[in-house]
C-alpha atoms as a PDB file:
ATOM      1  CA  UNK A   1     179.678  60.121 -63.076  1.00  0.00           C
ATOM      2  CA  UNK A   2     182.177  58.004 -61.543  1.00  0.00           C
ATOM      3  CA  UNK A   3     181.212  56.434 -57.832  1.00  0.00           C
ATOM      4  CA  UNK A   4     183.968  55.387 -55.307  1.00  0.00           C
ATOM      5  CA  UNK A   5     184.307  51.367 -56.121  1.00  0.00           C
ATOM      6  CA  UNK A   6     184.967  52.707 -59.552  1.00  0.00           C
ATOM      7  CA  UNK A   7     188.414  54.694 -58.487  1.00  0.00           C
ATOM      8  CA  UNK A   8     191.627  52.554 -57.929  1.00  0.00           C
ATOM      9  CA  UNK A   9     193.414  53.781 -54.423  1.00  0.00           C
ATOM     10  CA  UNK A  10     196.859  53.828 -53.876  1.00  0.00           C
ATOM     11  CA  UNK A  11     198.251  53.746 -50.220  1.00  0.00           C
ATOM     12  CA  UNK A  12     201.546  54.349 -48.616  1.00  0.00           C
ATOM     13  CA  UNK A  13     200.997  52.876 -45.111  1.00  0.00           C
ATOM     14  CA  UNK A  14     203.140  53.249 -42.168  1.00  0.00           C
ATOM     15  CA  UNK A  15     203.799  49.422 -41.482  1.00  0.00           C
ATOM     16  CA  UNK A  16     204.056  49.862 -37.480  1.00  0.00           C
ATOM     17  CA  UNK A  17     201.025  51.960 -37.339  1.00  0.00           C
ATOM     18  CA  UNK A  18     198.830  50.815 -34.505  1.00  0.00           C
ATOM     19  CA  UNK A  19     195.961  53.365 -35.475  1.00  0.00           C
ATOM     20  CA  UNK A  20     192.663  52.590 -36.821  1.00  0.00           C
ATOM     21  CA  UNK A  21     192.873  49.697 -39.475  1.00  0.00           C
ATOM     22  CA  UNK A  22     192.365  52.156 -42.670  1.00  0.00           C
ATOM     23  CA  UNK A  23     193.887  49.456 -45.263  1.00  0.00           C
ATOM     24  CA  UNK A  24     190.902  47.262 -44.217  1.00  0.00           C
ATOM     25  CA  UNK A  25     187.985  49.655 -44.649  1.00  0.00           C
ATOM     26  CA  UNK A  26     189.562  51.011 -47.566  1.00  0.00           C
ATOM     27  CA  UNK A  27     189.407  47.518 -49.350  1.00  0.00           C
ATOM     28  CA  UNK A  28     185.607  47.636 -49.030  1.00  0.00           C
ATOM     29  CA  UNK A  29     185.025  51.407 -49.992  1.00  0.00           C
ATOM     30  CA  UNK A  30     187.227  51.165 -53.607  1.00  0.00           C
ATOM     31  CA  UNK A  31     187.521  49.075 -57.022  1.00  0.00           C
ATOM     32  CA  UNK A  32     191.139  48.469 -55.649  1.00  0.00           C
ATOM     33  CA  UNK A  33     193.139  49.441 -52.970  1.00  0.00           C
ATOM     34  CA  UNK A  34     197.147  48.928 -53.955  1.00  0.00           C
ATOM     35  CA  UNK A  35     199.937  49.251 -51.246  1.00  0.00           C
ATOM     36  CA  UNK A  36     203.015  50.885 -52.175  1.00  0.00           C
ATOM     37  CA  UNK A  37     205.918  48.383 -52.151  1.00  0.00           C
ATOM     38  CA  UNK A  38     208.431  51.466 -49.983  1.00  0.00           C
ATOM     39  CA  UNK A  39     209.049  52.896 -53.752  1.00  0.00           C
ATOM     40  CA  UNK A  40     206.171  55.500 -53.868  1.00  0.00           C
ATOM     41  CA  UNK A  41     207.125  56.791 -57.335  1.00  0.00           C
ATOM     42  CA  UNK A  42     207.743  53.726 -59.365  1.00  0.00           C
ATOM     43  CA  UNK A  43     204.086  52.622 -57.688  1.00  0.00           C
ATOM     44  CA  UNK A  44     202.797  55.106 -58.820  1.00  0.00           C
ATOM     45  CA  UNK A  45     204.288  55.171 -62.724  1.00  0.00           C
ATOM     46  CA  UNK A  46     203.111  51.586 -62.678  1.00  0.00           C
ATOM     47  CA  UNK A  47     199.869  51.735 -60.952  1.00  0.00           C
ATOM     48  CA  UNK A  48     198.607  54.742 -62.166  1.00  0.00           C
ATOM     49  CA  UNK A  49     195.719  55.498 -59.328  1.00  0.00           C
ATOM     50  CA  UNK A  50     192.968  57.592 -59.050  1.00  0.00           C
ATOM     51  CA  UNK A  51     193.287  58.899 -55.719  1.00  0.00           C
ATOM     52  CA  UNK A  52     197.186  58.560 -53.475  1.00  0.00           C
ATOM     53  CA  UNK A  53     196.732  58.210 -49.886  1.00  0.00           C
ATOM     54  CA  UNK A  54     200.116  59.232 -47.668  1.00  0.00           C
ATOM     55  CA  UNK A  55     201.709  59.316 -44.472  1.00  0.00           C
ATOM     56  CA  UNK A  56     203.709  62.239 -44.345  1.00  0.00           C
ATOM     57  CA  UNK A  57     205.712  60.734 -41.423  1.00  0.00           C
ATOM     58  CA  UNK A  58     207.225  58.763 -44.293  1.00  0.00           C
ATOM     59  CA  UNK A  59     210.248  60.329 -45.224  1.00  0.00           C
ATOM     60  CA  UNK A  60     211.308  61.972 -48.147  1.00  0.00           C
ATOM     61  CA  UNK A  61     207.609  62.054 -48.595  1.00  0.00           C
ATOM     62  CA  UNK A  62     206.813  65.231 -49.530  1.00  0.00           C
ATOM     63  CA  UNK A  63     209.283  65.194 -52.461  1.00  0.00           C
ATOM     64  CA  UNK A  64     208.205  62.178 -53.650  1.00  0.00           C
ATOM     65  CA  UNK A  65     204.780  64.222 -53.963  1.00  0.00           C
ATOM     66  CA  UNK A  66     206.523  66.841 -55.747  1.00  0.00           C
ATOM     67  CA  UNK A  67     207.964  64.314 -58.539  1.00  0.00           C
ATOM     68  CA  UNK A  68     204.713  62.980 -59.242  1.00  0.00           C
ATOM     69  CA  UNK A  69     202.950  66.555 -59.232  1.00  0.00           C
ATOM     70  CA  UNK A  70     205.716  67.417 -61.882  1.00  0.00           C
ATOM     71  CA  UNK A  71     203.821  64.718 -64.108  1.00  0.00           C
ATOM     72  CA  UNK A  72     200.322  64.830 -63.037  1.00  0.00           C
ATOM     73  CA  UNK A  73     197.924  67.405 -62.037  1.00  0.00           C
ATOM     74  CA  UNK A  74     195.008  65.584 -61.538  1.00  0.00           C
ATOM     75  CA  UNK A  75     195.235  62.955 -59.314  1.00  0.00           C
ATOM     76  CA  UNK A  76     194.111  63.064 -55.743  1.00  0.00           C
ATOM     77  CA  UNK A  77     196.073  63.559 -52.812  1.00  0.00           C
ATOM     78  CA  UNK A  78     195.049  62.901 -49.115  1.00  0.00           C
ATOM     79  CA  UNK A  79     197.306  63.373 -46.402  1.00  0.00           C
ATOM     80  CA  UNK A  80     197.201  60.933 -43.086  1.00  0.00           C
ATOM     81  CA  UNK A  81     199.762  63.167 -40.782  1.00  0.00           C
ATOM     82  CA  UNK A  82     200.385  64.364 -37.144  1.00  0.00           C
ATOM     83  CA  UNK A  83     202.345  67.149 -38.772  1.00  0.00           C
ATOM     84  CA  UNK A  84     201.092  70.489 -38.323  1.00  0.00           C
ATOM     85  CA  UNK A  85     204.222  72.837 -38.476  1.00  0.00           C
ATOM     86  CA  UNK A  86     203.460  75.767 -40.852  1.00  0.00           C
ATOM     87  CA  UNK A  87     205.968  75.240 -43.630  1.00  0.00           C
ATOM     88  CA  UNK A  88     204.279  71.546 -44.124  1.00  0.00           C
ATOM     89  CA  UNK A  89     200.735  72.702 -44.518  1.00  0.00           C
ATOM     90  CA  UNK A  90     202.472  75.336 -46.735  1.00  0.00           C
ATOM     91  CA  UNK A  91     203.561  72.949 -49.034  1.00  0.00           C
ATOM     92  CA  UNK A  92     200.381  70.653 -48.463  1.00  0.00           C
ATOM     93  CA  UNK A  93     198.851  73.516 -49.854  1.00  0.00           C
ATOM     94  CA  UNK A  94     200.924  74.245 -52.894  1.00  0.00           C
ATOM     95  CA  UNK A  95     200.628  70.422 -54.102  1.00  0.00           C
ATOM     96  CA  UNK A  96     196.706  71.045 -53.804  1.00  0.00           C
ATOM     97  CA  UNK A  97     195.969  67.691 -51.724  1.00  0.00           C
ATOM     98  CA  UNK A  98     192.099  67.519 -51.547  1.00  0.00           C
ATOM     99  CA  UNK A  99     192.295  66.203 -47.642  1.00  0.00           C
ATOM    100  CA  UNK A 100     195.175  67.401 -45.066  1.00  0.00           C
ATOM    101  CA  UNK A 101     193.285  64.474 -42.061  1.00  0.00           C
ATOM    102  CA  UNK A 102     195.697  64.814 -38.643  1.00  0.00           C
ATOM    103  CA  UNK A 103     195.600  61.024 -37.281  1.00  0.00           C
ATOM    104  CA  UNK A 104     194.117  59.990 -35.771  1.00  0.00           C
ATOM    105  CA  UNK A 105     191.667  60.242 -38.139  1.00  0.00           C
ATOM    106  CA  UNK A 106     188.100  58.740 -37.699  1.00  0.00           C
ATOM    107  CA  UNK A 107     186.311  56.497 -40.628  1.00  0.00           C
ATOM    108  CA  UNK A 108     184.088  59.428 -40.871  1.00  0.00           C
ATOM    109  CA  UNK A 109     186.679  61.684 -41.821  1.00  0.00           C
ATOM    110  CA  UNK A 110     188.636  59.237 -44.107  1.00  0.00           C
ATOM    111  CA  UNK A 111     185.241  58.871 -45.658  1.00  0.00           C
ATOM    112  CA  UNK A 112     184.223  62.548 -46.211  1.00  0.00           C
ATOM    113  CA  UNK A 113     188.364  62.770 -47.479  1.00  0.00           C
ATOM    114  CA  UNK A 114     187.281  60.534 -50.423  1.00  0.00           C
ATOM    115  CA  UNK A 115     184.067  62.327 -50.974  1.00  0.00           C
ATOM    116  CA  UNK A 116     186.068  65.327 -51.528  1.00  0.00           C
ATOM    117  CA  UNK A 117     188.301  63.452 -53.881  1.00  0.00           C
ATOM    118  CA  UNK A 118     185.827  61.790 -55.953  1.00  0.00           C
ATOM    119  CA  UNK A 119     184.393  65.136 -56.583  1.00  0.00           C
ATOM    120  CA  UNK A 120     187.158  66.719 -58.034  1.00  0.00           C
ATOM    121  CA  UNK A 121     187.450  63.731 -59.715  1.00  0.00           C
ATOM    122  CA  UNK A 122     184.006  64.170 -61.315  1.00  0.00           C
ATOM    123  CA  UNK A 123     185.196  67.768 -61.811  1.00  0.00           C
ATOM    124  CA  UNK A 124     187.918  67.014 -64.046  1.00  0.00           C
ATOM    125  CA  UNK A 125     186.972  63.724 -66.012  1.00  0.00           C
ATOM    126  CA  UNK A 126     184.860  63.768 -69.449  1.00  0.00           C
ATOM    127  CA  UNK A 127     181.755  62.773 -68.593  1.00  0.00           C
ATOM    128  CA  UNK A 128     180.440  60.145 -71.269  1.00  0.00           C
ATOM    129  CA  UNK A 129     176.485  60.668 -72.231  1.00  0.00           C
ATOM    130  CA  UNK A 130     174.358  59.059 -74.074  1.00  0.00           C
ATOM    131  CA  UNK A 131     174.318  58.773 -78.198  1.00  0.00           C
ATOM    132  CA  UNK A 132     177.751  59.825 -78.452  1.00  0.00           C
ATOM    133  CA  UNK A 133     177.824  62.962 -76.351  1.00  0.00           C
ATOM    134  CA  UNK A 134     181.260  63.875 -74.143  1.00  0.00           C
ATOM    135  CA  UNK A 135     180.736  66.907 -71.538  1.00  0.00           C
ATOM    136  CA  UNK A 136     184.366  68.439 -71.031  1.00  0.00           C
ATOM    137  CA  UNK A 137     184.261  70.099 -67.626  1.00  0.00           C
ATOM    138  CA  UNK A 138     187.948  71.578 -68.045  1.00  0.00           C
ATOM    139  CA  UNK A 139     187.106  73.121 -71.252  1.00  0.00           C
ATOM    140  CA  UNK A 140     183.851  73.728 -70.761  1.00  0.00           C
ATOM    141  CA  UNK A 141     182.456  72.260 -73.746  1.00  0.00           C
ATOM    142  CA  UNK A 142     180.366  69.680 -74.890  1.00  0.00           C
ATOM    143  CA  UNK A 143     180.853  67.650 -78.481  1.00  0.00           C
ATOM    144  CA  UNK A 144     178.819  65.591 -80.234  1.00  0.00           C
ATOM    145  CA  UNK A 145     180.343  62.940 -82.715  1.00  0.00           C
ATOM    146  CA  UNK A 146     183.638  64.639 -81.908  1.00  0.00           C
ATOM    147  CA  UNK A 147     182.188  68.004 -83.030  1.00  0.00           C
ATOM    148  CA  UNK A 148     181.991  70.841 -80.551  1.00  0.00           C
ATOM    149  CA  UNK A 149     178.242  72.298 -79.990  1.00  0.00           C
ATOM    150  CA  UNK A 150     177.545  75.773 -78.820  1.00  0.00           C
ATOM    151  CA  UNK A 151     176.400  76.423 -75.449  1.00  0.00           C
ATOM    152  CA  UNK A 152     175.572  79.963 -74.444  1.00  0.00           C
ATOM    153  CA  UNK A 153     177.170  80.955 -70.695  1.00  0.00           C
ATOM    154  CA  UNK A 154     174.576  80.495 -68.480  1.00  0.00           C
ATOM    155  CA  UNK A 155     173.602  76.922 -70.280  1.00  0.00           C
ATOM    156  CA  UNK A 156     176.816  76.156 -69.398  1.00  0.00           C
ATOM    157  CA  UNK A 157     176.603  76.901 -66.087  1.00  0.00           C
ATOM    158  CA  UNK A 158     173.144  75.147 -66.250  1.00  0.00           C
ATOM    159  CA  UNK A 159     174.411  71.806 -66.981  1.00  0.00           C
ATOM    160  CA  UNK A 160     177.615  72.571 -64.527  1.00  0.00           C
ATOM    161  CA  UNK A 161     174.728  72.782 -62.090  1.00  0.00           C
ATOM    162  CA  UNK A 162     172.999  69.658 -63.388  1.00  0.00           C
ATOM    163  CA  UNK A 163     176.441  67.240 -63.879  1.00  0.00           C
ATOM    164  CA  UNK A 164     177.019  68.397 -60.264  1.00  0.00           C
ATOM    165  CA  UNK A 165     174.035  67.554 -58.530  1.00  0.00           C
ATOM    166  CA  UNK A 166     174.764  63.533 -59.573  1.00  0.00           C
ATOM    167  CA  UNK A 167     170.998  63.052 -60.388  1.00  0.00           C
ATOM    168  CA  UNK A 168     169.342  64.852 -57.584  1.00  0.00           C
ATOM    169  CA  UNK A 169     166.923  67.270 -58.180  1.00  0.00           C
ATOM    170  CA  UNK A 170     167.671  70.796 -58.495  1.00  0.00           C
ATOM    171  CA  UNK A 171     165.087  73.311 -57.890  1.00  0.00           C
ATOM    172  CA  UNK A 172     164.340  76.623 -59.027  1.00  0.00           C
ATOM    173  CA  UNK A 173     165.969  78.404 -56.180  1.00  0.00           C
ATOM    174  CA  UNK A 174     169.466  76.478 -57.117  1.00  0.00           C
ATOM    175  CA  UNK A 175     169.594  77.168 -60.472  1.00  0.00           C
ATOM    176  CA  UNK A 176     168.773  81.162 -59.759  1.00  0.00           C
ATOM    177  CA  UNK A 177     171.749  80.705 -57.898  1.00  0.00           C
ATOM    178  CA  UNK A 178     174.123  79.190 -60.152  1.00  0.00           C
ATOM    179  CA  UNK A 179     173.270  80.247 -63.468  1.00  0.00           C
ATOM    180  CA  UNK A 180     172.041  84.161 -62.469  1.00  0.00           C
ATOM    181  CA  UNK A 181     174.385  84.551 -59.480  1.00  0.00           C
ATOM    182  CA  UNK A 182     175.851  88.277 -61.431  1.00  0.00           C
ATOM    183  CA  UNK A 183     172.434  89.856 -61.336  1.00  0.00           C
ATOM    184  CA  UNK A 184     169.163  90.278 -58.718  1.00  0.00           C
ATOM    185  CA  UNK A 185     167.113  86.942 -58.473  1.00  0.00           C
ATOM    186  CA  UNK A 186     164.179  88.946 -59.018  1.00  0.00           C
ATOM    187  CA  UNK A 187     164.645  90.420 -61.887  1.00  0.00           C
ATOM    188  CA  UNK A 188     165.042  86.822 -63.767  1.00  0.00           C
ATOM    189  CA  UNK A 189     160.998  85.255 -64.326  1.00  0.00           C
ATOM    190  CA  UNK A 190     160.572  81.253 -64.032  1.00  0.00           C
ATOM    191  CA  UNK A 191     159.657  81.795 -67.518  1.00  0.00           C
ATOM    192  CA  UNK A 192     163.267  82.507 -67.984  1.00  0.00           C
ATOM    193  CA  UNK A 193     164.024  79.702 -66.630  1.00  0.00           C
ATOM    194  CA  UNK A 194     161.762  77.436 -68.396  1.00  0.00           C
ATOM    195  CA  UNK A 195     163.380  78.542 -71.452  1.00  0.00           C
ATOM    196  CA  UNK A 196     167.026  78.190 -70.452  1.00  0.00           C
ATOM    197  CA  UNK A 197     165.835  74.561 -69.815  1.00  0.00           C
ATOM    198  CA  UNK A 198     163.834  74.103 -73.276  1.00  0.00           C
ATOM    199  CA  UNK A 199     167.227  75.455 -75.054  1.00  0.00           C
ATOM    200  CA  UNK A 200     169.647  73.730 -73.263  1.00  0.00           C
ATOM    201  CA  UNK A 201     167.457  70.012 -73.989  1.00  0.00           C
ATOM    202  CA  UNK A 202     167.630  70.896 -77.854  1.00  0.00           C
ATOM    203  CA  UNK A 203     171.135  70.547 -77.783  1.00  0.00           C
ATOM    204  CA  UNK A 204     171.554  67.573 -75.382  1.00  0.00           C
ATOM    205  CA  UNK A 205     170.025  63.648 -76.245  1.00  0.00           C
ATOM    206  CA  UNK A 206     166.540  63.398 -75.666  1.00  0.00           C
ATOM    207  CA  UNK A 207     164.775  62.469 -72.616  1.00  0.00           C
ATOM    208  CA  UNK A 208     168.003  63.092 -70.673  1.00  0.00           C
ATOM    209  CA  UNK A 209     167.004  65.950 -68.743  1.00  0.00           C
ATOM    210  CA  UNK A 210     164.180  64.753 -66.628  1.00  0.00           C
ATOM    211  CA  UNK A 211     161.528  67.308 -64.350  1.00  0.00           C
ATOM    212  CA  UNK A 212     159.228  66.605 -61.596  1.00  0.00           C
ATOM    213  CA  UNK A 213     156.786  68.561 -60.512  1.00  0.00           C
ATOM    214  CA  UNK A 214     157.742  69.955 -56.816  1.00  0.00           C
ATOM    215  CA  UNK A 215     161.222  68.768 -57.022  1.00  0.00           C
ATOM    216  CA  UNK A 216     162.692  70.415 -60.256  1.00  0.00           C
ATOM    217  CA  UNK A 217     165.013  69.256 -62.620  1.00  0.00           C
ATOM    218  CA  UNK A 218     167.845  66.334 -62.723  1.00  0.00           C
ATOM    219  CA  UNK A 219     169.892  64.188 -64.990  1.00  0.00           C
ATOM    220  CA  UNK A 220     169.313  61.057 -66.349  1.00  0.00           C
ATOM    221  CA  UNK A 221     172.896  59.930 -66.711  1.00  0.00           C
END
């Protein structure tokens, strides 16, 4: 699972901007933080960042948006603006930023704006485990040596659950309601549980799904 001073950040700043110094706390929150030289596109073909942070008071900078969308669907928008009209939040919207933030936004907000992106992140990316195993959240699918193992639905949703929770514990009560959210909690035994588990740690690498009495279950990632 990736963590923020893993992702690379790149930020088109209003240069006059007398609001809250967000270049400087970004430095400290991100592997690197990369201002765009006025040429948002060719930044971005060069720099290739995780997560894009715009003003939309920049101009043209919505379309700019729109060329790199064209090319990439996965990386993270966030949107520093004191536009609300309808037609922009529209098209906010239909570019799928992760955070539309009207300035002037707090450090608390700009923070929980990158929570949200690293998440998706998270969502999207392969996640590496150990002894050769790659968990494919788009697809769905996990391989081992580049060979695709079977997973049954809900132990897919199991380790969805599991990846998700970043190495906290997750109880009975959250896994009843991730993995047997179509039928009635009480129809489903913590034996069935228990054996969901066991099945789901034959096909993963040993010892990496770890249980604590009290707390439940967790990753070892």
């Amino acid at each position: 699972m990736r963590k923020l001073d893993d992702l690379t950040i790149l930020y088109a700043d209003i240069p006059e901007s007398t609001d809250f110094n967000y270049q400087r706390w970004l430095q400290h929150e991100c592997k690197e933080l990369m201002l765009t030289s006025g040429d948002l596109y060719q930044d971005y073909l060069q720099k290739r960042p995780d997560i894009i942070i715009v003003e939309l008071a920049l101009p043209k900078s919505l379309k700019v948006i729109k060329k790199i969308r064209a090319i990439d669907e996965h990386v993270c928008l966030i949107a520093l603006t004191t536009e609300s009209r309808a037609e922009v939040l529209r098209e906010v919207v239909e570019l799928s930023f992760t955070s539309y933030l009207l300035k002037p936004v707090t450090q608390k907000e700009l923070q929980k704006g990158l929570q949200k992106a690293l998440k998706r992140i998270n969502i999207n990316n392969p996640v590496i485990l150990p002894d050769g195993y790659i968990w494919n959240p788009r697809s769905k699918t996990l391989l081992y040596d580049n060979e695709l193992l079977s997973l049954t639905k809900r132990e897919v949703k199991l380790f969805e659950l599991l990846i998700a929770s970043q190495g906290k514990f997750c109880n009975d009560m959250d896994i009843l309601a991730k993995v047997w959210a179509d039928t009635d909690h009480r129809e489903v035994s913590n034996a069935s549980i228990r054996t969901l588990i066991k099945n789901l740690r034959r096909k993963l690498p040993e010892g990496i799904i770890i249980n604590q009495y009290g707390l439940g279950y967790r990753l070892s990632l």
